[in-house]
C-alpha atoms as a PDB file:
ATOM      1  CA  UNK A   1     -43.404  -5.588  30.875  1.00  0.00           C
ATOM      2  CA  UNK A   2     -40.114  -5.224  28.983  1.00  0.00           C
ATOM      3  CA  UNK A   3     -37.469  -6.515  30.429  1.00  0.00           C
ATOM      4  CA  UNK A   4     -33.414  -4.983  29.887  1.00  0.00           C
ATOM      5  CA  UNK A   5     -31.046  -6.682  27.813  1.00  0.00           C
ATOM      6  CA  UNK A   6     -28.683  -8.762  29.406  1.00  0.00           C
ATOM      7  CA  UNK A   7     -25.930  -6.480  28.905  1.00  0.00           C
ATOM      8  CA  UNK A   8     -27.964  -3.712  30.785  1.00  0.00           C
ATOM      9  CA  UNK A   9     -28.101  -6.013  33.883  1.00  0.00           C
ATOM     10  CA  UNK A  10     -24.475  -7.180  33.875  1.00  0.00           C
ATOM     11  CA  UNK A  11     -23.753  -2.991  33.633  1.00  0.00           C
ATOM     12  CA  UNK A  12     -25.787  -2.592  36.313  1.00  0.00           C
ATOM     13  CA  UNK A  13     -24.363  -5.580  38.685  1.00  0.00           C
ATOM     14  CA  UNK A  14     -21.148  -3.419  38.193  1.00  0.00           C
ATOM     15  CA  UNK A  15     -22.249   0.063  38.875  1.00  0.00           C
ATOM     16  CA  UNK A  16     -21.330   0.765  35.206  1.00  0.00           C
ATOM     17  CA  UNK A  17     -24.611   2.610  33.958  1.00  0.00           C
ATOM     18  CA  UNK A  18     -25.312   6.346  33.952  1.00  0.00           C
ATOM     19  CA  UNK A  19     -27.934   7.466  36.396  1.00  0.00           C
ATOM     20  CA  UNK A  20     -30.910   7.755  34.234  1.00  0.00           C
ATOM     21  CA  UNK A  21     -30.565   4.086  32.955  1.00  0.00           C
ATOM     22  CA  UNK A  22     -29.486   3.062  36.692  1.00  0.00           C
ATOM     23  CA  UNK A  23     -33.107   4.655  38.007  1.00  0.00           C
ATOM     24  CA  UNK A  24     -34.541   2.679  34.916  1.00  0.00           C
ATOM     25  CA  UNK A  25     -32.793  -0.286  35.778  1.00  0.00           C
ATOM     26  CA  UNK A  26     -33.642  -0.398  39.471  1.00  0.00           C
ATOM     27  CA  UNK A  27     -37.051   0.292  39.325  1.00  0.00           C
ATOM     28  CA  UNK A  28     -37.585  -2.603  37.029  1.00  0.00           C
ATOM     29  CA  UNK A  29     -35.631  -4.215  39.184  1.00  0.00           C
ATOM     30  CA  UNK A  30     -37.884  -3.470  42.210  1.00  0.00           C
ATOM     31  CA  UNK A  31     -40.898  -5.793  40.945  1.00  0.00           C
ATOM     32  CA  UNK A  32     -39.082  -7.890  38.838  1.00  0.00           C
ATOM     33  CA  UNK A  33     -37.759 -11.503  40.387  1.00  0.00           C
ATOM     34  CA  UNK A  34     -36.030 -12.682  37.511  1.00  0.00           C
ATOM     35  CA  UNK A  35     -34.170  -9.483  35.859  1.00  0.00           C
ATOM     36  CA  UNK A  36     -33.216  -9.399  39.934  1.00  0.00           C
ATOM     37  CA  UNK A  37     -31.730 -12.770  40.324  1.00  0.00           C
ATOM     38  CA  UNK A  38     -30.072 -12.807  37.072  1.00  0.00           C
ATOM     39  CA  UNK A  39     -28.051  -9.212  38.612  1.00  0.00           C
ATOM     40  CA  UNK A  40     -27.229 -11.437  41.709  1.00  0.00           C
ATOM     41  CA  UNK A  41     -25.494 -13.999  39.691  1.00  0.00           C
ATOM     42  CA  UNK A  42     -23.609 -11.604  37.796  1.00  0.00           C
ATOM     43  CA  UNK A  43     -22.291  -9.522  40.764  1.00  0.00           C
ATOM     44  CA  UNK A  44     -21.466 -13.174  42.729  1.00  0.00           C
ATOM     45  CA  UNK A  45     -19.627 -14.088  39.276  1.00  0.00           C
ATOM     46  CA  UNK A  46     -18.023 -10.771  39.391  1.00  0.00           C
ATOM     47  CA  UNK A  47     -16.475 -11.149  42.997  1.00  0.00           C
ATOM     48  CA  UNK A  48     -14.994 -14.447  41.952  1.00  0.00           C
ATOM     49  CA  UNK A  49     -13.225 -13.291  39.299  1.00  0.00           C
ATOM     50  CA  UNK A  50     -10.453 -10.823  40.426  1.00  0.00           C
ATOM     51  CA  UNK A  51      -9.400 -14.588  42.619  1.00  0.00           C
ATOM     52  CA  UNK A  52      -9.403 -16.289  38.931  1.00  0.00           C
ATOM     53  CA  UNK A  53      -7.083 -13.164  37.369  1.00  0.00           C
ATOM     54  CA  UNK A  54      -4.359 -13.263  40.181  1.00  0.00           C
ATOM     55  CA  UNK A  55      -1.039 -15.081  38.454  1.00  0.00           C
ATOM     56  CA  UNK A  56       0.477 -17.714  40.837  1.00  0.00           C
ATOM     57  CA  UNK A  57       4.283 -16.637  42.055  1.00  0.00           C
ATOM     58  CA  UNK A  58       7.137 -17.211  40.127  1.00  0.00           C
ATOM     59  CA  UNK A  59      10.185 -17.755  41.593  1.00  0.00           C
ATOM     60  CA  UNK A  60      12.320 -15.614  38.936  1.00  0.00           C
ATOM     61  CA  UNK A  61      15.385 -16.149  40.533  1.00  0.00           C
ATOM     62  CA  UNK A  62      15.265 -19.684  40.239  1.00  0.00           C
ATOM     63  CA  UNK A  63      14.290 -19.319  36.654  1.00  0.00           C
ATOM     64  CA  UNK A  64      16.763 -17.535  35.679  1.00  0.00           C
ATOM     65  CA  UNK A  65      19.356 -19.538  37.634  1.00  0.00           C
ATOM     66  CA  UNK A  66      18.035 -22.449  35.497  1.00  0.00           C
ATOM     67  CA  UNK A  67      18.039 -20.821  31.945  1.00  0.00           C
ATOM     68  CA  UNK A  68      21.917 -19.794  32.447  1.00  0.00           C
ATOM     69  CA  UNK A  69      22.339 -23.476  33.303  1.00  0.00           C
ATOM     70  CA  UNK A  70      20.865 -24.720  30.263  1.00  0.00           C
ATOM     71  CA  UNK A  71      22.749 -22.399  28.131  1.00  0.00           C
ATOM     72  CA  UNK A  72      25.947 -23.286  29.354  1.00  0.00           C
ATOM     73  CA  UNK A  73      25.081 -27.387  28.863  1.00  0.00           C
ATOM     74  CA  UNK A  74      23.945 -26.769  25.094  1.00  0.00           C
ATOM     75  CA  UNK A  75      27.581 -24.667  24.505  1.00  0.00           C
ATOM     76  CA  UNK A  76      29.186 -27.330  26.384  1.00  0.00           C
ATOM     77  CA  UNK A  77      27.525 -29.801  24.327  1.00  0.00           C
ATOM     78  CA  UNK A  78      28.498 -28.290  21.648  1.00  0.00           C
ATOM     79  CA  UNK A  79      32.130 -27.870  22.400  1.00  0.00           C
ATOM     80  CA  UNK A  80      31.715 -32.175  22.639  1.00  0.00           C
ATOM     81  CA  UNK A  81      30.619 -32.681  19.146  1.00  0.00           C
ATOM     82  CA  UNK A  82      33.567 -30.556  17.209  1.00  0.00           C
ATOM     83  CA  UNK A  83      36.231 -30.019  19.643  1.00  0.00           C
ATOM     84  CA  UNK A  84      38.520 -27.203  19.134  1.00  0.00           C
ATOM     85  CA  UNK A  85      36.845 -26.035  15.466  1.00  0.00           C
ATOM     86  CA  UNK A  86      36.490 -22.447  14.579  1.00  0.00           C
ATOM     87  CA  UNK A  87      33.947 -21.008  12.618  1.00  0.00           C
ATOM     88  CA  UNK A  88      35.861 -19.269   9.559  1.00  0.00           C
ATOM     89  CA  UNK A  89      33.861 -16.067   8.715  1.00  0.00           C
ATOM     90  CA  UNK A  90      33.983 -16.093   4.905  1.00  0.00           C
ATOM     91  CA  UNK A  91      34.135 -12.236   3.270  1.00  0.00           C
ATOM     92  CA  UNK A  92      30.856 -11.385   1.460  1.00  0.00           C
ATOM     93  CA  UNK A  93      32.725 -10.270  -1.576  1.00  0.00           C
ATOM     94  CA  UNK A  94      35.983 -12.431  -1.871  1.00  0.00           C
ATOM     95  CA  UNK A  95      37.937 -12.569  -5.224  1.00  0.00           C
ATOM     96  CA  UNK A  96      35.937 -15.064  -7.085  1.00  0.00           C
ATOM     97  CA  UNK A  97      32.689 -13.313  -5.981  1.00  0.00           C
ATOM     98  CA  UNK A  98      33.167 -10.121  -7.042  1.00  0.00           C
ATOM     99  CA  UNK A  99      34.551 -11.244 -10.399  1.00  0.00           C
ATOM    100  CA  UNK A 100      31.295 -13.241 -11.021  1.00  0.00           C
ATOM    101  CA  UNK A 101      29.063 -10.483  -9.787  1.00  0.00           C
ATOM    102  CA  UNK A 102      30.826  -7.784 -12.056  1.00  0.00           C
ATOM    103  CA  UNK A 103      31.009  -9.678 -15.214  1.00  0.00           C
ATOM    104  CA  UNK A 104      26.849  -9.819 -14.327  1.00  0.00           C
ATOM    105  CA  UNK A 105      26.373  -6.214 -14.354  1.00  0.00           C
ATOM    106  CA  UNK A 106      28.657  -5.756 -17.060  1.00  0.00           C
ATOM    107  CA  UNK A 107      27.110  -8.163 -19.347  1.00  0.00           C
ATOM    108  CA  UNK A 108      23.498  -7.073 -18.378  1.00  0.00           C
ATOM    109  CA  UNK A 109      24.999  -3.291 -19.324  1.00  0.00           C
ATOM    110  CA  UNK A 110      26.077  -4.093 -22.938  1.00  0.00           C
ATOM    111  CA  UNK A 111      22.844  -6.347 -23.400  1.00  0.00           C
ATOM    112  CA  UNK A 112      20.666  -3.519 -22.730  1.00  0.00           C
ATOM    113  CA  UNK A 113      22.971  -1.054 -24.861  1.00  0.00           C
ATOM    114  CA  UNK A 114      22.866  -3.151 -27.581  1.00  0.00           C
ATOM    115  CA  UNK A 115      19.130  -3.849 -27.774  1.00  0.00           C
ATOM    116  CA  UNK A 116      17.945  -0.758 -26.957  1.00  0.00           C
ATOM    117  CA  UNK A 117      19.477   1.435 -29.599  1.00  0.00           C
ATOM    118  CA  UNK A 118      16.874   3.467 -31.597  1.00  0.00           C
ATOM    119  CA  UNK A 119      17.601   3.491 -35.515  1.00  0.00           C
ATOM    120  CA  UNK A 120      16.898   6.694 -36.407  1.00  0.00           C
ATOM    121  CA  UNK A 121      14.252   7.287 -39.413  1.00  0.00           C
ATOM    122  CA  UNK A 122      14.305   9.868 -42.041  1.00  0.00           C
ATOM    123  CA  UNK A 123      11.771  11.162 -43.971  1.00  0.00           C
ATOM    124  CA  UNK A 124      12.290  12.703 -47.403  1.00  0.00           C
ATOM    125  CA  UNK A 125       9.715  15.578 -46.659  1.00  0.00           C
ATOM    126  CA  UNK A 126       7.981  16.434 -44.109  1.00  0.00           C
ATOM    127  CA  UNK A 127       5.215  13.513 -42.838  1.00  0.00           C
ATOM    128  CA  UNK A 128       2.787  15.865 -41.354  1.00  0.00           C
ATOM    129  CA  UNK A 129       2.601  20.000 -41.391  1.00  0.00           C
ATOM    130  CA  UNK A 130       0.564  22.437 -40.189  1.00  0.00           C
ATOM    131  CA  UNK A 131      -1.239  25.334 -42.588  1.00  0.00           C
ATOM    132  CA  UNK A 132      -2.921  27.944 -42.297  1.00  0.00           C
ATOM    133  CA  UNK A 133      -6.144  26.105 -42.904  1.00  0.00           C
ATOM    134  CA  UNK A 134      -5.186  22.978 -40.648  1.00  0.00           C
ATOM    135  CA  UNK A 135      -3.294  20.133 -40.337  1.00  0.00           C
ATOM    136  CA  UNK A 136      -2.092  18.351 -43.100  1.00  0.00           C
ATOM    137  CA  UNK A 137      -0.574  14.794 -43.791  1.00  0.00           C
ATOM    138  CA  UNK A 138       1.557  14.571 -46.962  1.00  0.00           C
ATOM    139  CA  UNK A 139       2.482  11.600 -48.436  1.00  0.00           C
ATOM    140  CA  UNK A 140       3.763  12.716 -52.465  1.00  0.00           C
ATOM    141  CA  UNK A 141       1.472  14.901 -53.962  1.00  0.00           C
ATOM    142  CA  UNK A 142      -1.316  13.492 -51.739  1.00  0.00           C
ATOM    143  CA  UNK A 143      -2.568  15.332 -48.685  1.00  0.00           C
ATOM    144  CA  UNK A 144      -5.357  14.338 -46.203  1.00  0.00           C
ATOM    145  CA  UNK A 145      -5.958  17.593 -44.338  1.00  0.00           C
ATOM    146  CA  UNK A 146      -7.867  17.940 -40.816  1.00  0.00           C
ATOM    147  CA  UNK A 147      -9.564  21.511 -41.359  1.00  0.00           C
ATOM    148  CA  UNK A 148     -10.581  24.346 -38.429  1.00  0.00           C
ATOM    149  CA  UNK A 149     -13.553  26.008 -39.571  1.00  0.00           C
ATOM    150  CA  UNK A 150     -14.593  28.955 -37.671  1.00  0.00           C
ATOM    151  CA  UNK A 151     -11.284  29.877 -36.787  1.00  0.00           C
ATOM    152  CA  UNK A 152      -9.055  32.465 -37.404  1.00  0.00           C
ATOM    153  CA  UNK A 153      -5.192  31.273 -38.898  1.00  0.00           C
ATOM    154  CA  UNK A 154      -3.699  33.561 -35.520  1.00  0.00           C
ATOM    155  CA  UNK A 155      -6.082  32.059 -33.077  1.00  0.00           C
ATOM    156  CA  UNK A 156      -4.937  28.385 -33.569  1.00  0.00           C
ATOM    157  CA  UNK A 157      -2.104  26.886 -31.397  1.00  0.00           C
ATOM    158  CA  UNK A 158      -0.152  24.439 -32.350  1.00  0.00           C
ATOM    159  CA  UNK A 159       2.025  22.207 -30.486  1.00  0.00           C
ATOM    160  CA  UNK A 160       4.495  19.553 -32.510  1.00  0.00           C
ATOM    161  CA  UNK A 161       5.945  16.580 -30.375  1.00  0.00           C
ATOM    162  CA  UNK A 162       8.934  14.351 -31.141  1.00  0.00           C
ATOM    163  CA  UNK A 163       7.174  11.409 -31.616  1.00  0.00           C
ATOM    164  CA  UNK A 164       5.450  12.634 -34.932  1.00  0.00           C
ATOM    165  CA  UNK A 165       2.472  14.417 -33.607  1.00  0.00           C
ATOM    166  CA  UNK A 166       1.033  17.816 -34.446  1.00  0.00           C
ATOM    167  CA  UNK A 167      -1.659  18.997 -32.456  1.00  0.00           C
ATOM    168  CA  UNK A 168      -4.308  22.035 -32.294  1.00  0.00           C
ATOM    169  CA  UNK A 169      -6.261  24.468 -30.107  1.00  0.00           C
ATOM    170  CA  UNK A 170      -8.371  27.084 -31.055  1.00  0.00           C
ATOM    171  CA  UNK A 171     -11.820  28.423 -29.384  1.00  0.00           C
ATOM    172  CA  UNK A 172     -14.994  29.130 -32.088  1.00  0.00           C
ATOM    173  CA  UNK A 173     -15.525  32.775 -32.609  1.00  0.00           C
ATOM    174  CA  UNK A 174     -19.485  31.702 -33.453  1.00  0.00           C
ATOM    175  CA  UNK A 175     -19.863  29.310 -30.569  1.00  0.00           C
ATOM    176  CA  UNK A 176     -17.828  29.973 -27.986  1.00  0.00           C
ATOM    177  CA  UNK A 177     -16.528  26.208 -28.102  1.00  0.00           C
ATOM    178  CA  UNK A 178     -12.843  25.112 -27.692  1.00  0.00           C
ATOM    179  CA  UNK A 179     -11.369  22.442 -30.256  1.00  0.00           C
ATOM    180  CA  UNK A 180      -8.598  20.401 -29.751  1.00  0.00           C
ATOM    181  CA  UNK A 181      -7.290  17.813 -32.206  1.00  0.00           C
ATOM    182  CA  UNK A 182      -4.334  15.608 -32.649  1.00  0.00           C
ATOM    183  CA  UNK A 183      -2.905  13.505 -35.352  1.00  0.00           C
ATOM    184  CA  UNK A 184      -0.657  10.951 -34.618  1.00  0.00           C
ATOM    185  CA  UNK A 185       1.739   9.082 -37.230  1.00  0.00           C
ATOM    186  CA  UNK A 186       3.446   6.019 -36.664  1.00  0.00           C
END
């Protein structure tokens, strides 16, 4: 005999199965001593507990009679230790602060002005071209070229960035295949 789970019982003790697991329930219930004692204790524990959940009365008048009494001995209280002083609100930004804070900015301005300025390079000839047959990278009369075979000279695209690179496109005419190459120079 296989008897439910424990959470099966405590579901039924509360009337919190479906009906097809209720019938289960009950008819093992019907020869079973222990499965049936164990669903008594959980329905007695079950009618004890809404008597455990009520909150005892609070007299909220009372309480809140007392709170505006406290808060009027701690500003009394307070009024003891510095008679008479007012608080002087200070403005966030007075002359001295704003002064400081601008000559911040301003400095951190300039700094970055200063240390970021590019000097500009200039090459004699051009570094890197593109041909008919490729790309090329010059240096003299010295070239180290990057070649497209199988591909026409109107089929290749080029694109140049401002960085120093040349790159290239072109699809095979044999193959079918697509080719892209770049050539960086620093």
């Amino acid at each position: 005999m296989r008897h439910p789970s424990q959470e099966i019982l405590a579901l039924h003790a509360g009337g919190d199965l479906g009906w097809l697991e209720r019938w289960k329930t009950a008819r093992h219930l019907s020869g079973c001593d222990v499965c049936r004692d164990e669903v008594s204790a959980y329905q007695e524990v079950r009618e004890v507990l809404p008597e455990l959940n009520q909150m005892p009365e609070v007299p909220w008048n009372r309480l809140a009679a007392e709170m505006r009494a406290n808060i009027r001995l701690g500003l009394a209280a307070g009024e003891c230790v510095r008679p008479g002083e007012q608080v002087q609100e200070s403005p966030l930004f007075n002359g001295a602060r704003a002064v400081v804070a601008f000559a911040g900015v301003f400095a951190m301005l300039l700094a970055a002005a200063v240390l970021e300025r590019p000097v500009p390079v200039h090459a004699s000839e051009p570094m890197v071209q593109a041909t008919d047959s490729g790309i090329q990278r010059r240096s003299g009369d010295r070239a180290f070229g990057l070649m497209h075979p199988g591909a026409q000279a109107q089929d290749v695209t080029y694109s140049v960035g401002a960085q120093g690179t040349v790159g290239a496109r072109y699809v095979d005419s044999e193959t079918g295949a697509i080719t892209m190459t770049k050539v960086y120079v620093e």
